[in-house]
Protein backbone atom coordinates (compact mmCIF):
# COMPACT_ATOMS: atom_id res chain seq x y z
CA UNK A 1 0.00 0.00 0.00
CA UNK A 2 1.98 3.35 -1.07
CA UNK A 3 1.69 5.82 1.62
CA UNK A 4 -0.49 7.99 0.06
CA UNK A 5 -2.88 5.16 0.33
CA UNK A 6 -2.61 4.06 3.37
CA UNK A 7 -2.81 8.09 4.52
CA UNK A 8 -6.87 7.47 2.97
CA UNK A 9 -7.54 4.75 4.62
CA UNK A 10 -5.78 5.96 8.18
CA UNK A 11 -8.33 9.15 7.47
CA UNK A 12 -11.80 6.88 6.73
CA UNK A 13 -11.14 5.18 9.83
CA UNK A 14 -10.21 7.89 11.93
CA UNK A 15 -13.82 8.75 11.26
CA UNK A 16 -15.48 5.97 13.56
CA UNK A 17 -14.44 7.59 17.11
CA UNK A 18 -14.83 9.25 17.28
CA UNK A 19 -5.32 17.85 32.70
CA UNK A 20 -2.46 19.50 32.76
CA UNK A 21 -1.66 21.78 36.09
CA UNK A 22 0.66 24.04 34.27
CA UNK A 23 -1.14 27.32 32.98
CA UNK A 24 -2.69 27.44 29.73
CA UNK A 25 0.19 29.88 28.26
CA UNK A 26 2.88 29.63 25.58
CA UNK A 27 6.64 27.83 27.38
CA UNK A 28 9.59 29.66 26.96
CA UNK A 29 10.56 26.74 24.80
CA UNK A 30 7.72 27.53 22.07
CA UNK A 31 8.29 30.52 21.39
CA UNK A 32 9.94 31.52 18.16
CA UNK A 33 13.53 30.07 17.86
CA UNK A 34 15.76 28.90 15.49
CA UNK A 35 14.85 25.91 13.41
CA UNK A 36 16.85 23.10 14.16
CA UNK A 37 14.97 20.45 12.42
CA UNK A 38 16.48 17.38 10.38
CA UNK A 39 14.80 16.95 7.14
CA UNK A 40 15.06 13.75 5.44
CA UNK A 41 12.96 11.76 2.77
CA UNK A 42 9.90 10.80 4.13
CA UNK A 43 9.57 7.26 4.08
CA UNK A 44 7.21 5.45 1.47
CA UNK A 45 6.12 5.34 -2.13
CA UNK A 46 3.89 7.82 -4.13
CA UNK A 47 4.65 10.73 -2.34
CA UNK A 48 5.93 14.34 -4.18
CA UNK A 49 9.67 14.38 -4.14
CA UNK A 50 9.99 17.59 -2.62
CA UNK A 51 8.16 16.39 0.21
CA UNK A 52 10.52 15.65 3.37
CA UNK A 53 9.92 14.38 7.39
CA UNK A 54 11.06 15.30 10.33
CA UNK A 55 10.60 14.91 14.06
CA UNK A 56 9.73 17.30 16.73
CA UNK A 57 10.38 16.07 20.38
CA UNK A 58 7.90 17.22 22.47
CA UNK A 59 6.85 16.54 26.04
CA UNK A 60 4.62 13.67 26.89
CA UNK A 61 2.75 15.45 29.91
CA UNK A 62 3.12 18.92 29.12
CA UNK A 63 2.63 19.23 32.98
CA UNK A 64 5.97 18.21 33.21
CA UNK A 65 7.84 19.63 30.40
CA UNK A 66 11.16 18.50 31.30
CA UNK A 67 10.27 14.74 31.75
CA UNK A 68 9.71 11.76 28.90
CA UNK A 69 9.90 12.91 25.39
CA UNK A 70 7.65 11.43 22.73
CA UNK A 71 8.48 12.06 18.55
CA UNK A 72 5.86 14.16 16.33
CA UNK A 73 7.18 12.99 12.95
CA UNK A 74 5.85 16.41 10.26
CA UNK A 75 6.50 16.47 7.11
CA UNK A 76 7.11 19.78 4.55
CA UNK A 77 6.94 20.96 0.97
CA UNK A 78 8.72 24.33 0.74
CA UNK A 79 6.73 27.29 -0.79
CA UNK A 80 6.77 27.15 -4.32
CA UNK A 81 7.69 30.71 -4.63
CA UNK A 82 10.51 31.56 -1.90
CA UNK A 83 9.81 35.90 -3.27
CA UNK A 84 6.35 35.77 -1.79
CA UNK A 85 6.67 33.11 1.05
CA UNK A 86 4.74 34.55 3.87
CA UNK A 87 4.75 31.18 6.15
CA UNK A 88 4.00 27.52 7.39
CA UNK A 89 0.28 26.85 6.21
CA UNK A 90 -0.30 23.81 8.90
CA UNK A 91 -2.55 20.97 7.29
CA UNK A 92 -4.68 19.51 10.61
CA UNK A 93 -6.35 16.47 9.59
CA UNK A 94 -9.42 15.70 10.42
CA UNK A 95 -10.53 11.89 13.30
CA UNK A 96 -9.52 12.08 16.26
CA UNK A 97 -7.01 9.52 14.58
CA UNK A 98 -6.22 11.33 11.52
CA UNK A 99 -2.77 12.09 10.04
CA UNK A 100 -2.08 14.87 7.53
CA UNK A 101 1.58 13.19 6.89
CA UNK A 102 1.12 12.84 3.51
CA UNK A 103 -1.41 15.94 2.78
CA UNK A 104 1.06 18.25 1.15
CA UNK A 105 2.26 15.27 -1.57
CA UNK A 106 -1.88 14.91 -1.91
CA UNK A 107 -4.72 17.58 -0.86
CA UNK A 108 -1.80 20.31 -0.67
CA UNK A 109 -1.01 20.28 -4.35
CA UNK A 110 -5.25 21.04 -5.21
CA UNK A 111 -4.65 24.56 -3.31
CA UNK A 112 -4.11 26.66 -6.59
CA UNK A 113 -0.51 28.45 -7.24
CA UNK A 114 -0.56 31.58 -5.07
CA UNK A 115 -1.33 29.77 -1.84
CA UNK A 116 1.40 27.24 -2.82
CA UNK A 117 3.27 30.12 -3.72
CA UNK A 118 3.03 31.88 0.04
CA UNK A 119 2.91 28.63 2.02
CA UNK A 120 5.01 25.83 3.25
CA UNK A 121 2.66 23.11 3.31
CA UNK A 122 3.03 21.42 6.51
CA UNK A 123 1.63 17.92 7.72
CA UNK A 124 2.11 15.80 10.55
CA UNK A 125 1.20 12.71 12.26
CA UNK A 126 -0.69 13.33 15.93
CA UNK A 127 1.05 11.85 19.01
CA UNK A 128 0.23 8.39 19.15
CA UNK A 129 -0.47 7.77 15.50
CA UNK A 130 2.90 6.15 13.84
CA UNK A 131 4.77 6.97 12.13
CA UNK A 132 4.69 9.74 15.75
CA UNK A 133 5.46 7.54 19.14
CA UNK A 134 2.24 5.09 19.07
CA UNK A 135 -0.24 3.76 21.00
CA UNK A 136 -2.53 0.60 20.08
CA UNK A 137 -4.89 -0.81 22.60
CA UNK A 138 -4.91 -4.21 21.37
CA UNK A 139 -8.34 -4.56 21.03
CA UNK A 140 -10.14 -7.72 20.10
CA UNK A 141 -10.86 -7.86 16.22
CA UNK A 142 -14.72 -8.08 16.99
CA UNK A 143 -14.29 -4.61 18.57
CA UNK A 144 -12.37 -3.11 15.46
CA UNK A 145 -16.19 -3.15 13.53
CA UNK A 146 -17.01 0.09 12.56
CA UNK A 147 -20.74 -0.78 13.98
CA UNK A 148 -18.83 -1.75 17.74
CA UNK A 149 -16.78 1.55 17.82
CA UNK A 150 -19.62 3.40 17.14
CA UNK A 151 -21.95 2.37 19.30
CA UNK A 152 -25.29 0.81 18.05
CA UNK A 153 -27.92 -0.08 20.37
CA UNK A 154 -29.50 -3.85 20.37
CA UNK A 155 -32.46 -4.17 17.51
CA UNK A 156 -34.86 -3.59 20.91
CA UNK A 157 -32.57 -0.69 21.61
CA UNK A 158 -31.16 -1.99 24.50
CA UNK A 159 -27.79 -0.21 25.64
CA UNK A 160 -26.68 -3.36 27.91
CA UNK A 161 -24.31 -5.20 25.67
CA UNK A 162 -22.74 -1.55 24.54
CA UNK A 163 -22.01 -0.92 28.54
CA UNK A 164 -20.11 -4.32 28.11
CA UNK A 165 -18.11 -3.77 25.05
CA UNK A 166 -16.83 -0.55 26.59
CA UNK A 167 -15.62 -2.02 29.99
CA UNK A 168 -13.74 -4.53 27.31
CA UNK A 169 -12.27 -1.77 25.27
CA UNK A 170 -11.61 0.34 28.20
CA UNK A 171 -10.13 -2.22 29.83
CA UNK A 172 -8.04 -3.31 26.79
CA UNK A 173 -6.31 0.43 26.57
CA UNK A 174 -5.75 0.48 30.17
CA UNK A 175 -4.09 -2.64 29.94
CA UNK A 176 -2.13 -2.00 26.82
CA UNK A 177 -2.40 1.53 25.50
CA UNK A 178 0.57 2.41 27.96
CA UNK A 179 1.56 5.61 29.79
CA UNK A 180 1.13 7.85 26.87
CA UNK A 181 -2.61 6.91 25.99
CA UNK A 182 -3.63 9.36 29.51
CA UNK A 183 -1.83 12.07 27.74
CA UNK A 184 -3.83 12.67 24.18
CA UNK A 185 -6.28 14.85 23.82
CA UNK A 186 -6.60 18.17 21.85
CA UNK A 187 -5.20 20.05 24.27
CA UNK A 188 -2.05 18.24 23.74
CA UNK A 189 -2.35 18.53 20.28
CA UNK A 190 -2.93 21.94 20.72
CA UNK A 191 0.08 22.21 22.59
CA UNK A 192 2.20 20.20 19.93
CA UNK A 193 1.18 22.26 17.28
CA UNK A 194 2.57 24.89 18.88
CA UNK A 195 5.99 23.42 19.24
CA UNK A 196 6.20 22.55 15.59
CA UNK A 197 5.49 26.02 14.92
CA UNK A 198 8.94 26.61 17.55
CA UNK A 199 10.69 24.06 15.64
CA UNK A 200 9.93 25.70 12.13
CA UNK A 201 10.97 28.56 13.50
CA UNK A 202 8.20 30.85 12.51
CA UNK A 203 6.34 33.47 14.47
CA UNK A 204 2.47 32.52 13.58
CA UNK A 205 1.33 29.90 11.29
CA UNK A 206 -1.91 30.02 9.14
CA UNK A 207 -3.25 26.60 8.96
CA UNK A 208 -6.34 24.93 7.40
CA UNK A 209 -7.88 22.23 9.90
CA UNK A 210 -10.91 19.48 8.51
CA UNK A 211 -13.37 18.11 10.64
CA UNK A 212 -12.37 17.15 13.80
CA UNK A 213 -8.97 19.37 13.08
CA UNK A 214 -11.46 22.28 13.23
CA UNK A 215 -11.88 22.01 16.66
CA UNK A 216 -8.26 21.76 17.04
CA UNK A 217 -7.99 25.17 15.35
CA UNK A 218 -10.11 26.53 17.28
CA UNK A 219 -8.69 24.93 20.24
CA UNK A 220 -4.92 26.45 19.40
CA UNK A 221 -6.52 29.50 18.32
CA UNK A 222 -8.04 30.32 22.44
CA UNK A 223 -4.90 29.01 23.35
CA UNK A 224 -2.25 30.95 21.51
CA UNK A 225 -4.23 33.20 20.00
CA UNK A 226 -1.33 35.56 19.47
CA UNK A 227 0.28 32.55 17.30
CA UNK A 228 -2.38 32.73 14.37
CA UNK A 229 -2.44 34.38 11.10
CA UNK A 230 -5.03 32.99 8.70
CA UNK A 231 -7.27 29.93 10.11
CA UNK A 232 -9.58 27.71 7.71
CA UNK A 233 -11.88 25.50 9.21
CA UNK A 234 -13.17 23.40 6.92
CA UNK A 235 -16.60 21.34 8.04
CA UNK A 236 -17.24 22.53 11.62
CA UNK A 237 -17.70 20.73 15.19
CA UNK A 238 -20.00 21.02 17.73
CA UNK A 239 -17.88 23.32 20.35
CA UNK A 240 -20.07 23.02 23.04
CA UNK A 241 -17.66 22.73 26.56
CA UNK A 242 -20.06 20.64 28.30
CA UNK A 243 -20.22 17.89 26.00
CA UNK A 244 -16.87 18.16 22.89
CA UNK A 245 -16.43 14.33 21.60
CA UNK A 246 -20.67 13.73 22.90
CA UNK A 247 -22.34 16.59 20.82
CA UNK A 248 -19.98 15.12 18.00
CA UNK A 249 -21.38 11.90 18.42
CA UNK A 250 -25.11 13.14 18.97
CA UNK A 251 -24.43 15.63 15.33
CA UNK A 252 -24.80 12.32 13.46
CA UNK A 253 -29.07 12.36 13.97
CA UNK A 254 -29.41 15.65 12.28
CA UNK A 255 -26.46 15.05 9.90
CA UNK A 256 -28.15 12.20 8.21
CA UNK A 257 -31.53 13.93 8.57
CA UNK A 258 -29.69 16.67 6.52
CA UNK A 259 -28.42 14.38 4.09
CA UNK A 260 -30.64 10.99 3.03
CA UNK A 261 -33.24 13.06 1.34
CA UNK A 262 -30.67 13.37 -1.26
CA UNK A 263 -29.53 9.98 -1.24
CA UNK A 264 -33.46 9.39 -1.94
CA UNK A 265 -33.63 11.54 -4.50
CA UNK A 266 -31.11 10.13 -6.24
CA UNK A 267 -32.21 6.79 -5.29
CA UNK A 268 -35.69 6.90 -6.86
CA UNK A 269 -34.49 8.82 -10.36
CA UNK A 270 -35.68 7.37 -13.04
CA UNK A 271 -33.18 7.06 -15.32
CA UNK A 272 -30.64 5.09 -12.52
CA UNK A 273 -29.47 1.52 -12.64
CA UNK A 274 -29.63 1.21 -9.14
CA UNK A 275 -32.97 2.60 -8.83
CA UNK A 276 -34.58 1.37 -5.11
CA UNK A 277 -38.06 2.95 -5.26
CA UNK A 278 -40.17 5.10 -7.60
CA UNK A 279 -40.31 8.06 -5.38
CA UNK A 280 -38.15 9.95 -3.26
CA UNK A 281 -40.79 9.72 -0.41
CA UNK A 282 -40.48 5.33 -0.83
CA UNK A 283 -36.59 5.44 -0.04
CA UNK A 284 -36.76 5.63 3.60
CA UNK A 285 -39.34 3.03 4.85
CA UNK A 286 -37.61 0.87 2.19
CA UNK A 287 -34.72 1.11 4.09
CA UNK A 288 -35.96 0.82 7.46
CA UNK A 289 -38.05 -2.28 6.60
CA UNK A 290 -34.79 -3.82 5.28
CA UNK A 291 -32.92 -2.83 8.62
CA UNK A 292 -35.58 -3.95 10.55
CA UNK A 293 -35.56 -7.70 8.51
CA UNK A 294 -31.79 -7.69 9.07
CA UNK A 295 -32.44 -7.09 12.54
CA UNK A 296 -33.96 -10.40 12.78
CA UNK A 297 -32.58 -12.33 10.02
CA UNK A 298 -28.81 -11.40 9.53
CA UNK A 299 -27.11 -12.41 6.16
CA UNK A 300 -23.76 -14.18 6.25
CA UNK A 301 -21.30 -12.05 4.96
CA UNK A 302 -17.89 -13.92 4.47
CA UNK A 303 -14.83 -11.65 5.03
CA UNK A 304 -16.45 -8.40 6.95
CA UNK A 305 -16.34 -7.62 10.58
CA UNK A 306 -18.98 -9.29 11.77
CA UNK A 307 -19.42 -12.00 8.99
CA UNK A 308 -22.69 -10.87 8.14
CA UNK A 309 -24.94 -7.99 7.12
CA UNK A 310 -27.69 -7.44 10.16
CA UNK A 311 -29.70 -4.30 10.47
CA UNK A 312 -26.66 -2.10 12.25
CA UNK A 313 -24.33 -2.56 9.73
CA UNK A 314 -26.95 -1.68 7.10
CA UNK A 315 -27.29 1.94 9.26
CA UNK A 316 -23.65 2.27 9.39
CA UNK A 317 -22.90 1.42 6.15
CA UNK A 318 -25.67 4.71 5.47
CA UNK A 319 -23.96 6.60 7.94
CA UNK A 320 -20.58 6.10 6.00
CA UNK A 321 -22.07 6.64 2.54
CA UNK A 322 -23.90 9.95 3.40
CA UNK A 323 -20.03 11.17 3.54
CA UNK A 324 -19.99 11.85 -0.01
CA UNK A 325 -22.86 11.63 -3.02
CA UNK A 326 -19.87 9.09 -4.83
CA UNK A 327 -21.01 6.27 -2.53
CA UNK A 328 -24.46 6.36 -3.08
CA UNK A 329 -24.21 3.60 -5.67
CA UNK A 330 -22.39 1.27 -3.40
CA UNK A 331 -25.04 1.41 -0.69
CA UNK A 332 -27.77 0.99 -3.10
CA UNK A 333 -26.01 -2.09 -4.66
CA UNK A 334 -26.24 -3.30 -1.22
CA UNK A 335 -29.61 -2.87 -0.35
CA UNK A 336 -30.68 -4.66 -3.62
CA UNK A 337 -28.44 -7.37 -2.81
CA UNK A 338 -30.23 -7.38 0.75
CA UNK A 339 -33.57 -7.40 -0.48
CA UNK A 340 -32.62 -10.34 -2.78
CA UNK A 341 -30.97 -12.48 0.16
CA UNK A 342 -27.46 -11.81 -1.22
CA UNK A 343 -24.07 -9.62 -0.63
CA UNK A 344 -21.87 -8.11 -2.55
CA UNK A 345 -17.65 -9.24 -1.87
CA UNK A 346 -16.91 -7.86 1.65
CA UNK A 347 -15.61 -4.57 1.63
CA UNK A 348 -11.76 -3.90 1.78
CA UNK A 349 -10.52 -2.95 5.45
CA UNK A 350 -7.24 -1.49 6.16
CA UNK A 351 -4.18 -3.60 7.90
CA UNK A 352 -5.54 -4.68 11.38
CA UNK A 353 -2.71 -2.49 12.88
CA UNK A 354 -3.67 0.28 11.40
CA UNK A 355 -6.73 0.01 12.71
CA UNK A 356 -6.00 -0.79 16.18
CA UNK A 357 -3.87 2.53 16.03
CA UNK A 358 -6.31 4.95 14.53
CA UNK A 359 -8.95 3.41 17.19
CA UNK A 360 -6.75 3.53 20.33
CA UNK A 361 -5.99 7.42 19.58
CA UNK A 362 -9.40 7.95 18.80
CA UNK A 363 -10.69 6.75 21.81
CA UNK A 364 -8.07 8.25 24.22
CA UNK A 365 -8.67 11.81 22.57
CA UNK A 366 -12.68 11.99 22.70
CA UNK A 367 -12.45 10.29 26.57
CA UNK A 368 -9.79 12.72 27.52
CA UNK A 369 -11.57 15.79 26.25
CA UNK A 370 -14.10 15.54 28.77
CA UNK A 371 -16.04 13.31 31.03
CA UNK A 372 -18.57 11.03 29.98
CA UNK A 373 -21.55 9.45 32.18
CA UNK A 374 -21.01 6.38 33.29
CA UNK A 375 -24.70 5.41 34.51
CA UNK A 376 -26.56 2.80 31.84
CA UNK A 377 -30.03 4.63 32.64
CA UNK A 378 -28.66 7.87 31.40
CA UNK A 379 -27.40 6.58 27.27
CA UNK A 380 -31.19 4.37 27.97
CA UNK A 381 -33.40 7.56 28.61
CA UNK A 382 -31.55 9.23 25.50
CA UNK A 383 -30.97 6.11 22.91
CA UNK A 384 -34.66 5.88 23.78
CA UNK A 385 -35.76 9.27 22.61
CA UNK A 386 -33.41 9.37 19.78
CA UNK A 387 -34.82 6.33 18.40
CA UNK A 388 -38.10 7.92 18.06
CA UNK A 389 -37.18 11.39 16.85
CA UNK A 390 -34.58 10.31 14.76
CA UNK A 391 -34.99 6.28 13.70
CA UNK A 392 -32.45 6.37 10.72
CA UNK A 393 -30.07 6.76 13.17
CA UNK A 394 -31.63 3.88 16.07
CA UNK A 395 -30.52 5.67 18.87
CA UNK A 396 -27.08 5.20 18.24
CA UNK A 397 -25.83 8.90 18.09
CA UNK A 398 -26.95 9.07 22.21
CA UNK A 399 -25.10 5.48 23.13
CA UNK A 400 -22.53 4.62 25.41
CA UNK A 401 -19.41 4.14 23.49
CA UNK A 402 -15.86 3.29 25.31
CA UNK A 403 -15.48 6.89 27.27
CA UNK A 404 -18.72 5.28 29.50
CA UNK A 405 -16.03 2.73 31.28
CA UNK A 406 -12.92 4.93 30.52
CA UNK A 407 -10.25 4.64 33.48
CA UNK A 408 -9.28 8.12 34.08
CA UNK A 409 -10.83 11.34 34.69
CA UNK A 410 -9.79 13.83 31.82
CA UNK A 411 -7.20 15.95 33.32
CA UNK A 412 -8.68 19.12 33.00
CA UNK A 413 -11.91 20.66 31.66
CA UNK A 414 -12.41 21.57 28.02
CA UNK A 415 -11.45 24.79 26.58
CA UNK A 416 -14.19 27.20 26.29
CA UNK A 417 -14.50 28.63 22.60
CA UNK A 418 -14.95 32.56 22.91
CA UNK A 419 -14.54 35.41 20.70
CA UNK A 420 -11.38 37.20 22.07
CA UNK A 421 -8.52 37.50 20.12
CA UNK A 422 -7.76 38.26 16.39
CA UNK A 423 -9.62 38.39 13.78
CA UNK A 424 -8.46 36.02 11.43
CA UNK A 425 -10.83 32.74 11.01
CA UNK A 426 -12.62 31.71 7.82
CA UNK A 427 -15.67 29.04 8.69
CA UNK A 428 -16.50 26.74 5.90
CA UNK A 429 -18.94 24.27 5.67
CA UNK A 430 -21.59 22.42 3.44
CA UNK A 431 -25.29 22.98 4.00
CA UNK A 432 -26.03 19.03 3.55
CA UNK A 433 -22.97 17.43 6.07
CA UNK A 434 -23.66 13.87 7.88
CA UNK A 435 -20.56 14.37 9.98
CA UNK A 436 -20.43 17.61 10.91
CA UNK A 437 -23.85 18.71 10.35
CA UNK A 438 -24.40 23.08 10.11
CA UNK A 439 -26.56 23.32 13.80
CA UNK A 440 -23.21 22.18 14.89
CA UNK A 441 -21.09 24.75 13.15
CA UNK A 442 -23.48 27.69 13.78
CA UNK A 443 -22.68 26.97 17.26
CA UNK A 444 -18.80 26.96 16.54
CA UNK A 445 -20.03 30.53 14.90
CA UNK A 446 -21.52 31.69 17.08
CA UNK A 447 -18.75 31.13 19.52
CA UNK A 448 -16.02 32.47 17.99
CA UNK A 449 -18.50 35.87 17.14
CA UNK A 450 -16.72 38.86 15.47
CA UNK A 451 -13.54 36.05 15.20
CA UNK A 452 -14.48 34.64 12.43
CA UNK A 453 -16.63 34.77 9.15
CA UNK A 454 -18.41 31.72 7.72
CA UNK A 455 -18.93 30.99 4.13
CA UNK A 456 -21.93 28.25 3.88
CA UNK A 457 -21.86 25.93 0.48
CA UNK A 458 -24.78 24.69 -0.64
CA UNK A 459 -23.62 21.47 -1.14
CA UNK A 460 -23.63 17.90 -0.42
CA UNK A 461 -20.98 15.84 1.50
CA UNK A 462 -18.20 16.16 4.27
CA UNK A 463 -15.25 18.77 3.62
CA UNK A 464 -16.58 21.60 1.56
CA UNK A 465 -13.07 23.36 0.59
CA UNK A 466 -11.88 22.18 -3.31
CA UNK A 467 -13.94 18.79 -2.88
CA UNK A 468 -16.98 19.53 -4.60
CA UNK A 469 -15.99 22.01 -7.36
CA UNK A 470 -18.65 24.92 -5.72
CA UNK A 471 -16.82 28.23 -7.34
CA UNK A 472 -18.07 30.55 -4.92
CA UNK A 473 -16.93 28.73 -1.80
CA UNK A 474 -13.42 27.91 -2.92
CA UNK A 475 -12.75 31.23 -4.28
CA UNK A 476 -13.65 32.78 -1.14
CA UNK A 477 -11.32 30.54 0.93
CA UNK A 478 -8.21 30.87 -1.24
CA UNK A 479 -8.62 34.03 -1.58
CA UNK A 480 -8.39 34.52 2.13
CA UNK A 481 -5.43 32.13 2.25
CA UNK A 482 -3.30 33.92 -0.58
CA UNK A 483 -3.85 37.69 -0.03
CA UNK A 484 -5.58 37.59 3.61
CA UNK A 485 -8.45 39.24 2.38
CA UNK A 486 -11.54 37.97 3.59
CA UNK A 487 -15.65 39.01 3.32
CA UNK A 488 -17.04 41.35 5.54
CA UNK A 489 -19.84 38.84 6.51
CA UNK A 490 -20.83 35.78 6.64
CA UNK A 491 -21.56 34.22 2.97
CA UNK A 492 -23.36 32.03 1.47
CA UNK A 493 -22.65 30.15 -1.88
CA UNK A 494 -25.27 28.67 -3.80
């Protein structure tokens, strides 16, 4: 698998998971200073030649700066035009359990010439995600499925059995996730950003953070506010302090409310080969009859995790196709397989370690951001409401997922997202976004108030910046990133 590969697949499973005593302030040892980096050929196939790695050493417990060291291995293509260089433009990838290693050989080079031009493009790997210092949890490989990590209720929407499988996990990455799985959250990667910045040797940065990295840039924009000069965020998270990773989790009911009536619509055209009903209005109770019938009757399904098709991996399989209109066929090749007692060939996973890598730093950064309940009754009373408001979803947005049994109390409270500081963030998101749905994102808006400006796409999909070819938006957004200039208010791009 060339790395550029393998960088995909580390970021489509990074998207299943989903306190330090020292002051919150910069260390004498990030501020600016001189670089002193080593920059050597990044390891793997497929990648831009100009592209190089290094490491940054930074501290494990940033409570005790002087103690253990762990590596943040970042990677760099050089501005393309050293005349107009302003700066590092820091790629933050989107999970928890993303890497943006590889992003300037790949999403980097589709930012047109004069960002290129201004910007070192610079990517890195998260603590704990190799090719950074690690963690893996050693989970068992029942627990890898996408439809255990996310946490679906029993078909009678039971949350017993989910209580269960997070004691397991939990007990798994207290077992083997080691000393360094207490210590990640976004905080710390906050706090590591801002050390790459040191070890670059630049001033500010400008950076452009996805998904989840949107709440990291935000985040590192409270923190070292004073450290920014032009912030994307690109598909928006819930901020709220009281709940982070759990309003994340809980976005998913509205996101694919947002979303399936254009899966439908496409679904019931006349003129498609994979047509599932003759109206729009006929795609959804075709689909939950189906779920409900695999609910009872699973189908063997040789080679996926589980070995068959039964009515939760038919929702997450929706959940995971409402990412991006370019799946839509897949799923509905699936549920006409379904309906016909058949499968298609299991779907392609990535390397089990992979996996157990991406999961473990998933699930230490959304139960170190903040606490979770650990009472059964409480993910009952709201998997129960959720499955009536929202039944696409069964109640599974509201479950207890591995943070319910997680060891440790997060070490301090969540930053609170507030609008002092500069004013230098650009908001983007699509209208129609399963992940990170827009009620999320006008809250991250709202937040950040005369911060930031927010250019809304309507469009369909997750990541709205150069995906989806929507002039408007991605004019607007490099724009801001090549000359700083950026619209008075909030925009929106039909």
């Amino acid at each position: 698998m060339t790395q550029i590969k393998r960088n995909a697949a580390l970021v489509a499973t990074s998207a299943v998971l989903l306190g330090l005593t020292a002051p919150l302030t910069t260390s004498a040892s990030a501020a600016t200073s001189t670089p002193s980096l080593r920059w050597t050929k990044c390891a793997g196939t497929g990648l831009d030649p100009r592209q190089q790695c290094a490491t940054v050493k930074v501290p494990m417990d940033y409570a005790h700066p002087d103690g253990r060291k762990i590596d943040v291995v970042i990677s760099r293509i050089p501005a393309e035009n050293p005349a107009t260089r302003r700066g590092a433009l820091m790629l933050i990838p989107g999970g928890p359990g993303g890497s943006s290693l590889n992003d300037p050989s790949g999403k980097g080079q589709k930012l047109p010439q004069d960002v290129r031009d201004a910007h070192d493009l610079i990517g890195f790997a998260p603590r704990g995600l190799a090719p950074s210092t690690s963690v893996d949890c050693g989970l068992e490989h029942a627990d890898l499925a996408l439809s255990k990590l996310r946490p679906w209720p029993a078909p009678d929407g039971s949350v017993a059995e989910n209580m269960v499988t997070a004691q397991r996990m939990a007990d798994a990455c207290a077992r083997n996730g080691g000393e360094l799985t207490r210590h990640i959250s976004t905080v710390t990667e906050a706090r590591d950003l801002d050390r790459i910045r040191a070890a670059l040797g630049e001033r500010k940065i400008s950076a452009w953070g996805v998904s989840y990295g949107t709440y990291v840039g935000s985040v590192y924009s409270q923190l070292f506010p004073h450290r920014t000069d032009r912030i994307v965020l690109d598909s928006n998270d819930d901020p709220d302090p009281t709940r982070v990773s759990r309003a994340w989790l809980a976005g998913h009911e509205q996101g694919v409310e947002d979303v399936f009536p254009e899966f439908a619509k496409w679904a019931s055209a006349p003129d498609n080969p994979d047509r599932l009903a003759g109206t729009a209005a006929g795609v959804r109770p075709l689909f939950l009859k189906l779920a409900a019938r695999l609910d009872r009757e699973p189908i063997p399904w040789p080679g996926a995790n589980p070995e068959e098709l039964n009515g939760n991996v038919l929702r997450q399989t929706l959940l995971d196709t409402l990412y991006s209109p370019s799946r839509f066929p897949a799923l509905a090749k699936l549920i006409l397989a379904a309906r016909a007692g058949t499968v298609p060939p299991a779907p392609a996973a990535p390397p089990e370690q992979v996996l157990q890598n991406v999961a473990a730093v998933g699930a230490a950064t959304l139960c170190n951001d903040v606490a979770w309940p650990a009472s059964a009754a409480e993910y009952q009373k709201g998997v129960d409401e959720s499955r009536v408001k929202y039944p696409l979803t069964a109640g599974m947005p509201r479950n207890a997922m591995v943070c319910a049994a997680w060891p440790t109390p997060p070490k301090q409270a969540p930053v609170r997202i507030t609008d002092r500081g500069p004013s230098d963030i650009l908001l983007v998101q699509n209208e129609r976004d399963v992940a990170t749905p827009l009620a999320g994102a006008l809250k991250l808006r709202r937040a950040l108030g005369d911060r930031a400006v927010m250019v809304t796409v309507n469009s369909t999909g997750h990541d709205a910046y150069l995906l989806h070819g929507n002039a408007c938006g991605d004019e607007t957004v490099s724009r801001f990133l090549a000359t700083g200039e950026r619209p008075d208010t909030d925009v929106y791009c039909d």
